[in-house]
PDB file of N, CA and C in Angstrom:
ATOM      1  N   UNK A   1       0.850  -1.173   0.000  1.00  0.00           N
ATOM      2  CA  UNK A   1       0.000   0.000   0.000  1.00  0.00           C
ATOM      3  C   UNK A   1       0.895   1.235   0.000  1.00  0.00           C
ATOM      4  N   UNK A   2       0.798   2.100  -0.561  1.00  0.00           N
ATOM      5  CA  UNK A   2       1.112   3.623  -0.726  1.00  0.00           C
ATOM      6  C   UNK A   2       0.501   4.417  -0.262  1.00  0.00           C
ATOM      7  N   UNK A   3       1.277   5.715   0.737  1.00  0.00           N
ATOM      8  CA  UNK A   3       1.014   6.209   1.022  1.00  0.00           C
ATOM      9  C   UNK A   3       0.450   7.995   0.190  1.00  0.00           C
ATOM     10  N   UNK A   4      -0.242   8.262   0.297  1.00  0.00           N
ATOM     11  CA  UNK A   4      -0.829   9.696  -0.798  1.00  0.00           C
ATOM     12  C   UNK A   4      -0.999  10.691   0.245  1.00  0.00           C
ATOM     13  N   UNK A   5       0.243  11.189  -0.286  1.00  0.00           N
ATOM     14  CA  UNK A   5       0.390  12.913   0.505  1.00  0.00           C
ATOM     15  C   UNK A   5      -0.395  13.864  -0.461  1.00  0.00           C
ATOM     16  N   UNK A   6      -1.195  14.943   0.330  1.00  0.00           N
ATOM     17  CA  UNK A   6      -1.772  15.456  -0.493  1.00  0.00           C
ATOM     18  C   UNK A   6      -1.340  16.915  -0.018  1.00  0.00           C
ATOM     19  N   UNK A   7      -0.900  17.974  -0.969  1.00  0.00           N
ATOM     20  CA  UNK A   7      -0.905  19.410  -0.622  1.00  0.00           C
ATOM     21  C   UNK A   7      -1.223  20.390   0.318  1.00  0.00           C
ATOM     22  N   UNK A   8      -1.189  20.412   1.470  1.00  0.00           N
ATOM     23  CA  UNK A   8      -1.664  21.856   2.251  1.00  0.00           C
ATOM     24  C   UNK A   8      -1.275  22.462   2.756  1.00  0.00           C
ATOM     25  N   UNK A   9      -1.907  24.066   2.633  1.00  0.00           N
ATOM     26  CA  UNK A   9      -1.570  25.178   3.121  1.00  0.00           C
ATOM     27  C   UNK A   9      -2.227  25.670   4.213  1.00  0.00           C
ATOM     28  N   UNK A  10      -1.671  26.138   5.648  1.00  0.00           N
ATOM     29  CA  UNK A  10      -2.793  27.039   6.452  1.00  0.00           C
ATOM     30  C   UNK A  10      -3.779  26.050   6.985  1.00  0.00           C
ATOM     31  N   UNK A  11      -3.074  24.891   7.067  1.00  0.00           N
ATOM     32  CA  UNK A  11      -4.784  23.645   7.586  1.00  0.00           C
ATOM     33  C   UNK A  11      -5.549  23.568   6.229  1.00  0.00           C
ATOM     34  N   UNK A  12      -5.387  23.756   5.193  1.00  0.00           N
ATOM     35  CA  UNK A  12      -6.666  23.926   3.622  1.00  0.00           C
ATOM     36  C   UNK A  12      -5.903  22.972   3.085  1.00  0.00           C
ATOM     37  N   UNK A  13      -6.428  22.291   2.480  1.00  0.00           N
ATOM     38  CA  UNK A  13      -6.179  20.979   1.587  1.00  0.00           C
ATOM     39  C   UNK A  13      -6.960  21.426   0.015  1.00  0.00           C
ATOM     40  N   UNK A  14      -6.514  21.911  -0.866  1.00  0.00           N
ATOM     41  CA  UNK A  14      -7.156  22.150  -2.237  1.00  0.00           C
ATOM     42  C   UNK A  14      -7.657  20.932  -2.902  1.00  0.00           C
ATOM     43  N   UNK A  15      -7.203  19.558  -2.792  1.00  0.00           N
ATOM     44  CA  UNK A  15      -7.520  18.576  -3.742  1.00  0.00           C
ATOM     45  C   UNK A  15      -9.011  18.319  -2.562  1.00  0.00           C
ATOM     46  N   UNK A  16      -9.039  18.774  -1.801  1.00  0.00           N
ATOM     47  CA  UNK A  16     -10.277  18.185  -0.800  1.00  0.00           C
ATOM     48  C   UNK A  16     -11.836  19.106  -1.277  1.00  0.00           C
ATOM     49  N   UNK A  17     -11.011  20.428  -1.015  1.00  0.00           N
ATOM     50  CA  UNK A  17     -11.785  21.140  -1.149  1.00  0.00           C
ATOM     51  C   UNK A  17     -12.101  21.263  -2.445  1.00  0.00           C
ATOM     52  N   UNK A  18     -11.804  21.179  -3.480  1.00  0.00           N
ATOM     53  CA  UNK A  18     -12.366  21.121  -4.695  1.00  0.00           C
ATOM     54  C   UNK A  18     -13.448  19.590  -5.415  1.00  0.00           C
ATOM     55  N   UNK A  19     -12.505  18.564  -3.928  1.00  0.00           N
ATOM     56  CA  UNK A  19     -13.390  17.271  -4.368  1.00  0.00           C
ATOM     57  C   UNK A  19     -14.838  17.456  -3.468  1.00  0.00           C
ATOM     58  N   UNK A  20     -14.801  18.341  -2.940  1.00  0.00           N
ATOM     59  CA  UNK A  20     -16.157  18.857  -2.018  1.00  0.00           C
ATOM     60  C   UNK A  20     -17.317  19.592  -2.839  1.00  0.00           C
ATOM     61  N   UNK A  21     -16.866  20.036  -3.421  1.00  0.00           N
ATOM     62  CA  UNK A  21     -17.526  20.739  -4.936  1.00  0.00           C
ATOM     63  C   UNK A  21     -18.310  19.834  -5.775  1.00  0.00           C
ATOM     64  N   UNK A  22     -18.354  18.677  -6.007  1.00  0.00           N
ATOM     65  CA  UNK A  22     -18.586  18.093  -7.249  1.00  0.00           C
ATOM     66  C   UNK A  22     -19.669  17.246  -6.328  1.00  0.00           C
ATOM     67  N   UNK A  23     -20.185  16.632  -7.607  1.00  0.00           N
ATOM     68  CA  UNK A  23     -21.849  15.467  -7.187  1.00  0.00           C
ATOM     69  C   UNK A  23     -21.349  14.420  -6.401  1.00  0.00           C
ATOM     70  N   UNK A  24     -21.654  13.843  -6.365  1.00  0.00           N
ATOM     71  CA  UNK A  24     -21.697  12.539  -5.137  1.00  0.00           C
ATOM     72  C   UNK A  24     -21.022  11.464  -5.893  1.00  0.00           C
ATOM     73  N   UNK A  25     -21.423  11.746  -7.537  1.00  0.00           N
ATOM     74  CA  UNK A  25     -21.425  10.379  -8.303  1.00  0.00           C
ATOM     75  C   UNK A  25     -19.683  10.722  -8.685  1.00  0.00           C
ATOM     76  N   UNK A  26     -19.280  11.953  -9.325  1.00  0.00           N
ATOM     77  CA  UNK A  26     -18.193  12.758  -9.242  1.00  0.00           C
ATOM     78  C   UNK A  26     -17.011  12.277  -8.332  1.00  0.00           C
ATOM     79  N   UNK A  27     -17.651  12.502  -6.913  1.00  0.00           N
ATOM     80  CA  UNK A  27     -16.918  12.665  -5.865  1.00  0.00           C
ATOM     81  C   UNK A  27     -16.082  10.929  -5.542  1.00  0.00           C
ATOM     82  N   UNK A  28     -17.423   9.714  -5.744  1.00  0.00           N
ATOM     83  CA  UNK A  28     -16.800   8.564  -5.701  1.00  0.00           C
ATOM     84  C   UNK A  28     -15.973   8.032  -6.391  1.00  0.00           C
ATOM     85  N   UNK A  29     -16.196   8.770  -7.498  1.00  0.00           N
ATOM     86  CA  UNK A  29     -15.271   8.192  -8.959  1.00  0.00           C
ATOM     87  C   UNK A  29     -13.960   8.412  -8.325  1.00  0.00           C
ATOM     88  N   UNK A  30     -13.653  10.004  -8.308  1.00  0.00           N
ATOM     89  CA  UNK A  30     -12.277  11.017  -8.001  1.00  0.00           C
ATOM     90  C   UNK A  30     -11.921   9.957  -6.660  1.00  0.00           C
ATOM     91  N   UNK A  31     -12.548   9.114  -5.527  1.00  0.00           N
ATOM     92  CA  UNK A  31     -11.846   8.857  -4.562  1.00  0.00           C
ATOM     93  C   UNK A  31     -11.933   7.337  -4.818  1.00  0.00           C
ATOM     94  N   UNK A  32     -12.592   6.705  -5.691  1.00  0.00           N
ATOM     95  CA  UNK A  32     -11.921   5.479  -6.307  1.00  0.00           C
ATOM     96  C   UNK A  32     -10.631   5.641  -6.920  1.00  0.00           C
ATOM     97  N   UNK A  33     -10.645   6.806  -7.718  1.00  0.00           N
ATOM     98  CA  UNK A  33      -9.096   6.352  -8.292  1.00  0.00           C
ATOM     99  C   UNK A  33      -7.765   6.909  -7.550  1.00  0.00           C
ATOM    100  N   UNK A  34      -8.299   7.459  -6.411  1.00  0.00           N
ATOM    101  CA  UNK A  34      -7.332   7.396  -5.047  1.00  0.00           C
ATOM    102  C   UNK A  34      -6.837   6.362  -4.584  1.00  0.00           C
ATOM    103  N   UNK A  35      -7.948   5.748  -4.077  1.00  0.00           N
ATOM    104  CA  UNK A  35      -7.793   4.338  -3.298  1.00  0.00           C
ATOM    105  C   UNK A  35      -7.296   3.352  -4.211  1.00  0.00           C
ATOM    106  N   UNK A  36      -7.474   3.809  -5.385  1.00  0.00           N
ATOM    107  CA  UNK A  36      -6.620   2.413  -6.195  1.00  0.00           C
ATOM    108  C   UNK A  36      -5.082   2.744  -6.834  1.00  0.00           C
ATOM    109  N   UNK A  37      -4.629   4.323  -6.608  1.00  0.00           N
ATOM    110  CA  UNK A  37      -2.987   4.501  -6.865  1.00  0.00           C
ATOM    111  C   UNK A  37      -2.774   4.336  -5.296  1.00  0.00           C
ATOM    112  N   UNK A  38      -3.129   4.680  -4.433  1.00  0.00           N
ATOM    113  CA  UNK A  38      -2.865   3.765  -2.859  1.00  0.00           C
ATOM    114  C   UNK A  38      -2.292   2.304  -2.948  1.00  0.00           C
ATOM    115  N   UNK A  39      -3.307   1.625  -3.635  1.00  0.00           N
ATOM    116  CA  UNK A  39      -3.269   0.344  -3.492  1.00  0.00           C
ATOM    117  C   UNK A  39      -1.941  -0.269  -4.402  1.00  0.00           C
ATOM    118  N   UNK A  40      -1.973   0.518  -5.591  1.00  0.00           N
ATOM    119  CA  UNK A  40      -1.396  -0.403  -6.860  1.00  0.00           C
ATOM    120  C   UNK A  40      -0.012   1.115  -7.477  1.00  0.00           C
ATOM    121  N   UNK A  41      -0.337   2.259  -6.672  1.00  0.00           N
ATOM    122  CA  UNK A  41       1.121   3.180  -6.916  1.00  0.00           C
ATOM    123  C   UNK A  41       1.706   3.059  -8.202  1.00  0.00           C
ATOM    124  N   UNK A  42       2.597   3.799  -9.102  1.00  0.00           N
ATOM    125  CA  UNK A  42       2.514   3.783 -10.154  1.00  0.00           C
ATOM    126  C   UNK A  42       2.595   2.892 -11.171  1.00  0.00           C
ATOM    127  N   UNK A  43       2.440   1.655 -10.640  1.00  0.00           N
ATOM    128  CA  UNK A  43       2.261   0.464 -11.855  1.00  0.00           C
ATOM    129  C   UNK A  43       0.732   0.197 -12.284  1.00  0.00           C
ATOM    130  N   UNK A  44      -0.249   1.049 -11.324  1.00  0.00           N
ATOM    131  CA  UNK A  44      -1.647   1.353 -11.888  1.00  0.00           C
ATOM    132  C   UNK A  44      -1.271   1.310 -13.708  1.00  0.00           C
ATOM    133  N   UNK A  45      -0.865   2.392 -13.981  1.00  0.00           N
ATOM    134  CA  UNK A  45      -0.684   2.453 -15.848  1.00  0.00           C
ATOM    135  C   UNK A  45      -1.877   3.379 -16.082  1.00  0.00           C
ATOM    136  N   UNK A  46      -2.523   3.113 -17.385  1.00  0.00           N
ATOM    137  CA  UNK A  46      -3.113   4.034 -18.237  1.00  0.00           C
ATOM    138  C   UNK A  46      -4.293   3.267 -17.774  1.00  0.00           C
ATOM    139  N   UNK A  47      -5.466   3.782 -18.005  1.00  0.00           N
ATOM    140  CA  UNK A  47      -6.088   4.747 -17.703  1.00  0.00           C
ATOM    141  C   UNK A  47      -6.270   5.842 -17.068  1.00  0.00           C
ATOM    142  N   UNK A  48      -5.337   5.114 -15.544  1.00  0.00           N
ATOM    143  CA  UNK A  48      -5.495   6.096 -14.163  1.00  0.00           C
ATOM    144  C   UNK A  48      -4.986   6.364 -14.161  1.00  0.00           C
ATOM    145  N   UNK A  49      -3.633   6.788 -14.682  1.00  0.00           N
ATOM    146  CA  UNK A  49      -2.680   7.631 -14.402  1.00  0.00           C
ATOM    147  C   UNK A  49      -1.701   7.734 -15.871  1.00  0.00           C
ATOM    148  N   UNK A  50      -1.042   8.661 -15.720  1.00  0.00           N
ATOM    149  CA  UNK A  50      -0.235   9.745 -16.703  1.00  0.00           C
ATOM    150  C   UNK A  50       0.993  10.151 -16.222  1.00  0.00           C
ATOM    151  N   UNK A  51       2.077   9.498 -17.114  1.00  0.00           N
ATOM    152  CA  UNK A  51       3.662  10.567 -16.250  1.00  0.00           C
ATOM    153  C   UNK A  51       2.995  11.757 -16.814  1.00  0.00           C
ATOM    154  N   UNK A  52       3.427  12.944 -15.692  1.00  0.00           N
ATOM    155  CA  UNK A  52       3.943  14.570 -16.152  1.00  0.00           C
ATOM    156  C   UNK A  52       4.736  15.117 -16.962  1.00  0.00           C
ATOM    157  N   UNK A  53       5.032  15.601 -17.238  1.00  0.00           N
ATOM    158  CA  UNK A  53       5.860  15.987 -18.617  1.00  0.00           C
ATOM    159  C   UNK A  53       6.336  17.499 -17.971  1.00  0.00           C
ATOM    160  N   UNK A  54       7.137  18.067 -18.085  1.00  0.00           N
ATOM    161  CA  UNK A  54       7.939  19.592 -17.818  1.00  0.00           C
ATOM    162  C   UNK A  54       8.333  19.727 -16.853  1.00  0.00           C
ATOM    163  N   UNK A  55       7.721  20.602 -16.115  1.00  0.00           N
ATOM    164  CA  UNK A  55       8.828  21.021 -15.136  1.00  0.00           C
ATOM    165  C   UNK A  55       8.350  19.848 -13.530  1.00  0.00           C
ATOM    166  N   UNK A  56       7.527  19.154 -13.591  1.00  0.00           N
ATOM    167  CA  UNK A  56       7.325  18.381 -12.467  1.00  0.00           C
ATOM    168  C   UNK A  56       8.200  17.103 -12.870  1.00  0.00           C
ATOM    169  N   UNK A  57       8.849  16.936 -13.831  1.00  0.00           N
ATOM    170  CA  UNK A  57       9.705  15.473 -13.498  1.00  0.00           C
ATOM    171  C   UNK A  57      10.644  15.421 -12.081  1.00  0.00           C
ATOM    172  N   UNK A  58      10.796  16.662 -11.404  1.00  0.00           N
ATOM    173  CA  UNK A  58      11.414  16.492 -10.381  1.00  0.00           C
ATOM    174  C   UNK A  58      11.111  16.016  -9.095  1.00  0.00           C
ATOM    175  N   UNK A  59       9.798  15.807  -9.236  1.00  0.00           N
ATOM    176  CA  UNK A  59       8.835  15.952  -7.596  1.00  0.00           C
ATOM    177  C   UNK A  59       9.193  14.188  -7.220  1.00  0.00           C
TER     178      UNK A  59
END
């Protein structure tokens, strides 16, 4: 299992708060494909995930 650090500033979490925004049906999708780069980290592959390209190859 992998651990998923997520961004925050000031106590505010942006990937939260924007997944707070969206429908219900939205919201499960976006935290299924959480729980499954958790589970399976970048050998998930394509569909769910995408290398970055520019200036984030460093992260």
């Amino acid at each position: 299992m992998f651990e998923i650090e997520y961004y925050e500033e000031n106590n505010k979490c942006p990937v939260f708060d924007f997944i707070k925004t969206l429908s219900p049906k939205e919201q499960a999708k976006i935290l299924r494909e959480i729980d499954l780069l958790a589970e399976f980290g970048l050998s998930l592959g394509l569909p769910h995930i995408k290398k970055l390209q520019g200036p984030f190859n460093n992260l």
